[in-house]
Protein backbone atom coordinates (compact mmCIF):
# COMPACT_ATOMS: atom_id res chain seq x y z
CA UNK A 1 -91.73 91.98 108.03
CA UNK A 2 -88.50 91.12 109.88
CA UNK A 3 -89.48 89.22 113.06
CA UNK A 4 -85.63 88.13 113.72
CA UNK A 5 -84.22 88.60 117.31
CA UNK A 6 -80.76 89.65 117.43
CA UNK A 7 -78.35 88.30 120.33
CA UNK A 8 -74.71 88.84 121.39
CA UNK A 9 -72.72 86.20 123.31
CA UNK A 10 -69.76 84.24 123.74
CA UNK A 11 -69.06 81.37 121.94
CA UNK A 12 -66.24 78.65 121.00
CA UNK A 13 -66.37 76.74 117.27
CA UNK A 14 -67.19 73.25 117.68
CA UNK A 15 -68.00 72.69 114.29
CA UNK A 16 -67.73 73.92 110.45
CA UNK A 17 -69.23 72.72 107.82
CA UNK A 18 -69.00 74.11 104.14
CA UNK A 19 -72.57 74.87 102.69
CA UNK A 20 -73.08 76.28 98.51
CA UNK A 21 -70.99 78.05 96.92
CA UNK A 22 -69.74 80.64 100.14
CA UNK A 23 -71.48 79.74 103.08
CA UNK A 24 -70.40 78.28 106.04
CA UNK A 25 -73.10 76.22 108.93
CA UNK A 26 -71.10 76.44 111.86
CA UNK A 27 -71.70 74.81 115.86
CA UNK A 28 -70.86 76.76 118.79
CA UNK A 29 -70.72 76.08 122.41
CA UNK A 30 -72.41 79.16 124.60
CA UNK A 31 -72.87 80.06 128.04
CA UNK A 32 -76.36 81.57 127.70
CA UNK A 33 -77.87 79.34 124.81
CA UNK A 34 -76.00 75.94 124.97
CA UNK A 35 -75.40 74.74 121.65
CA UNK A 36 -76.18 76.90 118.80
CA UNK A 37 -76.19 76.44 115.11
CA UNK A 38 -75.77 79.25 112.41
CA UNK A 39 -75.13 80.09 108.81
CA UNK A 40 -71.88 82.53 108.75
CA UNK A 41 -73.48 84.35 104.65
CA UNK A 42 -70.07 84.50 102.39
CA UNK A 43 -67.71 83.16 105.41
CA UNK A 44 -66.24 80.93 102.27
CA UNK A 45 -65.62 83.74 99.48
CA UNK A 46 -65.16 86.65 102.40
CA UNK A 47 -62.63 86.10 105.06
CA UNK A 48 -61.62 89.73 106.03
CA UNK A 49 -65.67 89.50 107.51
CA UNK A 50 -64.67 86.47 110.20
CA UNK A 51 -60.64 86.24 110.21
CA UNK A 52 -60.10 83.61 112.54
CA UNK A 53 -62.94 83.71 114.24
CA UNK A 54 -64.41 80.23 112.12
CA UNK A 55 -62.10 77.86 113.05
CA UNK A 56 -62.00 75.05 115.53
CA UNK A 57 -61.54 75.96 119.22
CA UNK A 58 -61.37 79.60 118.78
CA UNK A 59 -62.88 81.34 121.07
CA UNK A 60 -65.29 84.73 119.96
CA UNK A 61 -68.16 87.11 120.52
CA UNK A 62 -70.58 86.58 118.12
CA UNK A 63 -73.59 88.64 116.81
CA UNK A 64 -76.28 86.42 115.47
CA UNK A 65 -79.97 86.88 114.93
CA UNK A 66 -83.25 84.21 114.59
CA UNK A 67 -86.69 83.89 114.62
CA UNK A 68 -86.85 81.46 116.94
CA UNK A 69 -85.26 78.86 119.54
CA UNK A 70 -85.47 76.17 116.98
CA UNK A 71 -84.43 77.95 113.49
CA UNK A 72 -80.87 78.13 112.64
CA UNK A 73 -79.30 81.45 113.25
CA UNK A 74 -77.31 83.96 111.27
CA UNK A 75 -74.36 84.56 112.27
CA UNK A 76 -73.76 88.29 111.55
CA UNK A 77 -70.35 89.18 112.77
CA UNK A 78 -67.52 87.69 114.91
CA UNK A 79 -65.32 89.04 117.04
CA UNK A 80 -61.98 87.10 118.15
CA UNK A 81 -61.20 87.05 122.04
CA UNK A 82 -58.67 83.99 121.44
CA UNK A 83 -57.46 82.05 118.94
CA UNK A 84 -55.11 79.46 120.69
CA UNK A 85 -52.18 80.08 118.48
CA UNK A 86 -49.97 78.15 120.95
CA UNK A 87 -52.29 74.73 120.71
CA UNK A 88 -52.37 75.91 117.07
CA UNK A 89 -48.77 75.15 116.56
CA UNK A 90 -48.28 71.76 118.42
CA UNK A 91 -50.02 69.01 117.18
CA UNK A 92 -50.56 67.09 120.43
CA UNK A 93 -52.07 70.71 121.49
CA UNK A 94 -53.97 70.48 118.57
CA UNK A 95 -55.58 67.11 118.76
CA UNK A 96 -55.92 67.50 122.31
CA UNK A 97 -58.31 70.65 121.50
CA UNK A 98 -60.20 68.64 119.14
CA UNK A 99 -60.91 66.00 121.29
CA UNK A 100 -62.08 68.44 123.89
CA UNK A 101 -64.31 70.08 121.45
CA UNK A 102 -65.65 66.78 119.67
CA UNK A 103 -66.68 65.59 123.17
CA UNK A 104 -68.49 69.02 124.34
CA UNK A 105 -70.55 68.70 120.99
CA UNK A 106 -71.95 64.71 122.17
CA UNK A 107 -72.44 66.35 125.56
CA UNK A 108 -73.93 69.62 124.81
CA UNK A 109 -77.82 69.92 124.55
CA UNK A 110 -79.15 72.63 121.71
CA UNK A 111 -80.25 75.58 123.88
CA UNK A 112 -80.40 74.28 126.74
CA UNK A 113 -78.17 77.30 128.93
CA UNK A 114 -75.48 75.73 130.66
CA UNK A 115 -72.95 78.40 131.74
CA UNK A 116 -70.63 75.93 133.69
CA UNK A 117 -69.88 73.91 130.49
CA UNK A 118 -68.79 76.32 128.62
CA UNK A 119 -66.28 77.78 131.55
CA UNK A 120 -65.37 74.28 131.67
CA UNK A 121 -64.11 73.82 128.13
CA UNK A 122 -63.13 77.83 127.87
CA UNK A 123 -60.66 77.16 130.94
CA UNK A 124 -58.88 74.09 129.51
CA UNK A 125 -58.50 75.33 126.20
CA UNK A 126 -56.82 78.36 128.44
CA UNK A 127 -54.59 75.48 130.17
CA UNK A 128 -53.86 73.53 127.07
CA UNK A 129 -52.58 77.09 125.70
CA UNK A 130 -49.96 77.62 128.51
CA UNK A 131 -49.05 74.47 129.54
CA UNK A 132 -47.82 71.11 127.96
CA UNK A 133 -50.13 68.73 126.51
CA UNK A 134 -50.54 65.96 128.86
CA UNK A 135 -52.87 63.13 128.69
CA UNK A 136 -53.45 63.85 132.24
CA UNK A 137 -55.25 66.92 131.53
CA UNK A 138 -57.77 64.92 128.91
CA UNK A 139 -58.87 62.85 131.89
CA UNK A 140 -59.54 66.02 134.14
CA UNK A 141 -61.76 67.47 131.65
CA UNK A 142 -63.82 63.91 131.06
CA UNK A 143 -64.29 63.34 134.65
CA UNK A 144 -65.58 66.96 134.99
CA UNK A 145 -67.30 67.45 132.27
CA UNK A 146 -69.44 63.97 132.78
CA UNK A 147 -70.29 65.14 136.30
CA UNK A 148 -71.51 68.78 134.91
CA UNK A 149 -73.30 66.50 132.43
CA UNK A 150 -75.36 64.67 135.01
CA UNK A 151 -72.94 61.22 134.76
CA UNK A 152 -70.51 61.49 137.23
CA UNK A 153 -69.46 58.14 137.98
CA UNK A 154 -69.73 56.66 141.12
CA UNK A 155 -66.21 56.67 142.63
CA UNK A 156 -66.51 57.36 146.56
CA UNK A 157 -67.81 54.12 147.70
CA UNK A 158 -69.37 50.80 146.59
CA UNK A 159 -72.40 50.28 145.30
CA UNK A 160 -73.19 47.55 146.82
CA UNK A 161 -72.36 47.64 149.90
CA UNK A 162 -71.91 51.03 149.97
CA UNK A 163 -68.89 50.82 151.53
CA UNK A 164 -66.56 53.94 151.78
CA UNK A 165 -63.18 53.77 150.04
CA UNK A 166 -60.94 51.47 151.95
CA UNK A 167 -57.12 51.17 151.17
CA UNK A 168 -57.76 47.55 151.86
CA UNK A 169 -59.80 46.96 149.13
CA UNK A 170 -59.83 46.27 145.90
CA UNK A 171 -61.95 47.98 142.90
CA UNK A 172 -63.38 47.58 139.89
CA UNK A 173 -65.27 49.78 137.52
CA UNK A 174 -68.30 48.62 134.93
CA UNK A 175 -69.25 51.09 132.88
CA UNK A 176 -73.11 49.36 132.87
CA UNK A 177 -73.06 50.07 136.13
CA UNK A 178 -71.28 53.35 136.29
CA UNK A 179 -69.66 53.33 139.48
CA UNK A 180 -66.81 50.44 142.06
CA UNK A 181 -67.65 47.85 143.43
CA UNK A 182 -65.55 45.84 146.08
CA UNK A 183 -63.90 42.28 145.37
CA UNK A 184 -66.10 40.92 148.20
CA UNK A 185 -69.51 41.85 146.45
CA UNK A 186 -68.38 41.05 143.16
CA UNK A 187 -65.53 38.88 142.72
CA UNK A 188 -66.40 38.47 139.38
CA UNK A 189 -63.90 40.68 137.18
CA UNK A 190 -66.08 40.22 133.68
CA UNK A 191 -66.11 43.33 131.52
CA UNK A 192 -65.00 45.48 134.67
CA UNK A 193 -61.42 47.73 135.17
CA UNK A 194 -59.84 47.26 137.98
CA UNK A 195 -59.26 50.41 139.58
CA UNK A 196 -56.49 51.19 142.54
CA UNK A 197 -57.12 53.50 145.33
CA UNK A 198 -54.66 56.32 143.91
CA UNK A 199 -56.67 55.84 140.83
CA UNK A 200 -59.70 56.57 142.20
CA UNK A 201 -58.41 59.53 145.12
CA UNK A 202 -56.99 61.59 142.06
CA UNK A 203 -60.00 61.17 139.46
CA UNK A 204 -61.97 62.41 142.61
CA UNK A 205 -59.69 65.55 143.54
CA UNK A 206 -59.37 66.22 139.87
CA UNK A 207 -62.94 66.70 139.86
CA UNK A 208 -63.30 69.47 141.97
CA UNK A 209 -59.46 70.94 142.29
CA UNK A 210 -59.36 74.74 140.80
CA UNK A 211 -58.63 74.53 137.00
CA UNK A 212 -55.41 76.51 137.52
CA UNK A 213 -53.76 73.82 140.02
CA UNK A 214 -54.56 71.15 137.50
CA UNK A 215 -51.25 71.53 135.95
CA UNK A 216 -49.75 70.17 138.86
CA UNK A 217 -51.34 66.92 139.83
CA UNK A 218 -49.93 63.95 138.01
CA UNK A 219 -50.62 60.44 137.64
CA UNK A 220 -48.56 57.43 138.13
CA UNK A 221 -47.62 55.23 134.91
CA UNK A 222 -50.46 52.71 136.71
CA UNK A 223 -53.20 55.44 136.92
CA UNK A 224 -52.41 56.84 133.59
CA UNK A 225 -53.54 53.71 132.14
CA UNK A 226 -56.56 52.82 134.83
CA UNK A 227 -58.16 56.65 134.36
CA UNK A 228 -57.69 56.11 130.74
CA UNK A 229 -59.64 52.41 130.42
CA UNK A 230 -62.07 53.59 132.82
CA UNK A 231 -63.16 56.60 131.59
CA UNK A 232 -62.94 55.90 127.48
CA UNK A 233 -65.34 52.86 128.61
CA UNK A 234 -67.77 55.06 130.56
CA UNK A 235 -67.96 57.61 128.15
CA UNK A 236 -68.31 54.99 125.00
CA UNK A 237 -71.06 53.35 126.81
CA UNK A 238 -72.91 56.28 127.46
CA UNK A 239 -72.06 57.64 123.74
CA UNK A 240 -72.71 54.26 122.12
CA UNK A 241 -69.51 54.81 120.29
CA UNK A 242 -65.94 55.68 119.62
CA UNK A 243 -65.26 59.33 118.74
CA UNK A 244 -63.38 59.76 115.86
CA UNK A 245 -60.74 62.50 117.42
CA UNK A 246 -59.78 60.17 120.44
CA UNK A 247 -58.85 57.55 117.84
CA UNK A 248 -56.84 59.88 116.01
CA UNK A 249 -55.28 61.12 119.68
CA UNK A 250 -54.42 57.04 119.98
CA UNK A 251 -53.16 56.51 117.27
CA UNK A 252 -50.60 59.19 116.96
CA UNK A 253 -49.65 58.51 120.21
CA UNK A 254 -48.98 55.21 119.70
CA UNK A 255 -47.10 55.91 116.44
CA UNK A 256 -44.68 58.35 118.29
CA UNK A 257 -44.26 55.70 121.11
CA UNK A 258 -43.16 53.24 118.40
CA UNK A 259 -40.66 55.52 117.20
CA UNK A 260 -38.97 56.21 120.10
């Protein structure tokens, strides 16, 4: 007796991994069933069945049927709406991608609907296909997808004091704590970032500023590397590690830098 439940929904590849001889076990992000799992039968031997449509950060409708929330699905048949082949053919674009997919999959609860994350990473990967790769734009996503997460850092006042931002003042940021606090309520700088005020006013209206007018808010050389330090703490600590496409992002960066 088949008891399987068939669904259709939208869904972007987070993750492939070969299984056998032909089969593929592959991670989606969806709007309607969070992160899903399912076995694509033959994706290996067969690729006319899912052209393109298995790959990392491409973006489909998928048929898939299961018994049940917690069994893995079968993925039945794919249908590409976008394959990125712009971020496919930069390599900044395409590390960029990976690092936004890498760090929906830590963030991402099995299903567990959550609509606005997937818009989230669906409209970046959109952004990251049109416009330059910018490290700007890796920083808009983290600070917006930890506050969809339930971790937005506190960044509007102290929290100590609770003092409102002052242009007086100056901030740091400890990830233990995840949030400022002033100079006068904790002059002690151990293990903290200190954070300016333009810092901290462009994290915020990156937060909530329509995806589409993301392209053009910049950062100063100082905020570049404050955002960058405070977030990669944050989200480490709340990880409880390093993921492994940031430090490939680094460290081609840095190589490129060194050949300038």
């Amino acid at each position: 007796m088949n008891d399987r439940n068939q669904y259709r929904t939208e869904a972007i590849v987070l993750r492939i991994l070969d299984y056998g001889e032909s089969d593929r076990i592959v991670t989606f992000c969806t709007a309607e069933f969070g992160k899903l799992r399912g076995i694509a039968k033959g994706a290996r031997r067969s690729r006319k069945r899912f052209v393109n449509a298995l790959e990392p950060f491409a973006c489909s409708q998928i048929l898939f049927s299961r018994r049940g929330p917690d069994s893995l699905a079968l993925i039945e048949s794919s249908d590409v709406l976008c394959h990125f082949p712009a971020i496919r053919a930069d390599l900044e674009k395409t590390l960029s991608a990976s690092y936004l997919i890498d760090l929906t999959d830590q963030f991402t609860l099995e299903d567990k609907k959550n609509e606005k994350l997937f818009r989230l990473l669906l409209g970046f990967l959109q952004l990251l296909e049109a416009v330059p790769a910018r490290e700007a734009l890796l920083r808009f996503f983290e600070i917006r997808l930890l506050k969809l997460s339930g971790y937005d850092p506190l960044l509007d006042h102290c929290l100590i004091c609770k003092t409102p931002l002052d242009k007086e003042t100056t901030y740091r940021f400890k990830a233990a704590d995840g949030g400022l606090t002033c100079l006068t309520c904790r002059p002690d700088g151990q293990d903290a970032v200190p954070v300016s005020l333009g810092t901290i006013r462009t994290l915020l209206l990156a937060r909530d500023l329509a995806t589409d007018r993301l392209a053009q808010l910049l950062f100063t050389e100082r905020s570049a590397v404050e955002s960058r330090l405070l977030l990669s703490n944050f989200i480490r600590h709340i990880l409880g590690k390093e993921l492994k496409s940031v430090h490939v992002l680094n460290e081609i960066r840095r190589l490129r830098m060194e050949n300038l």
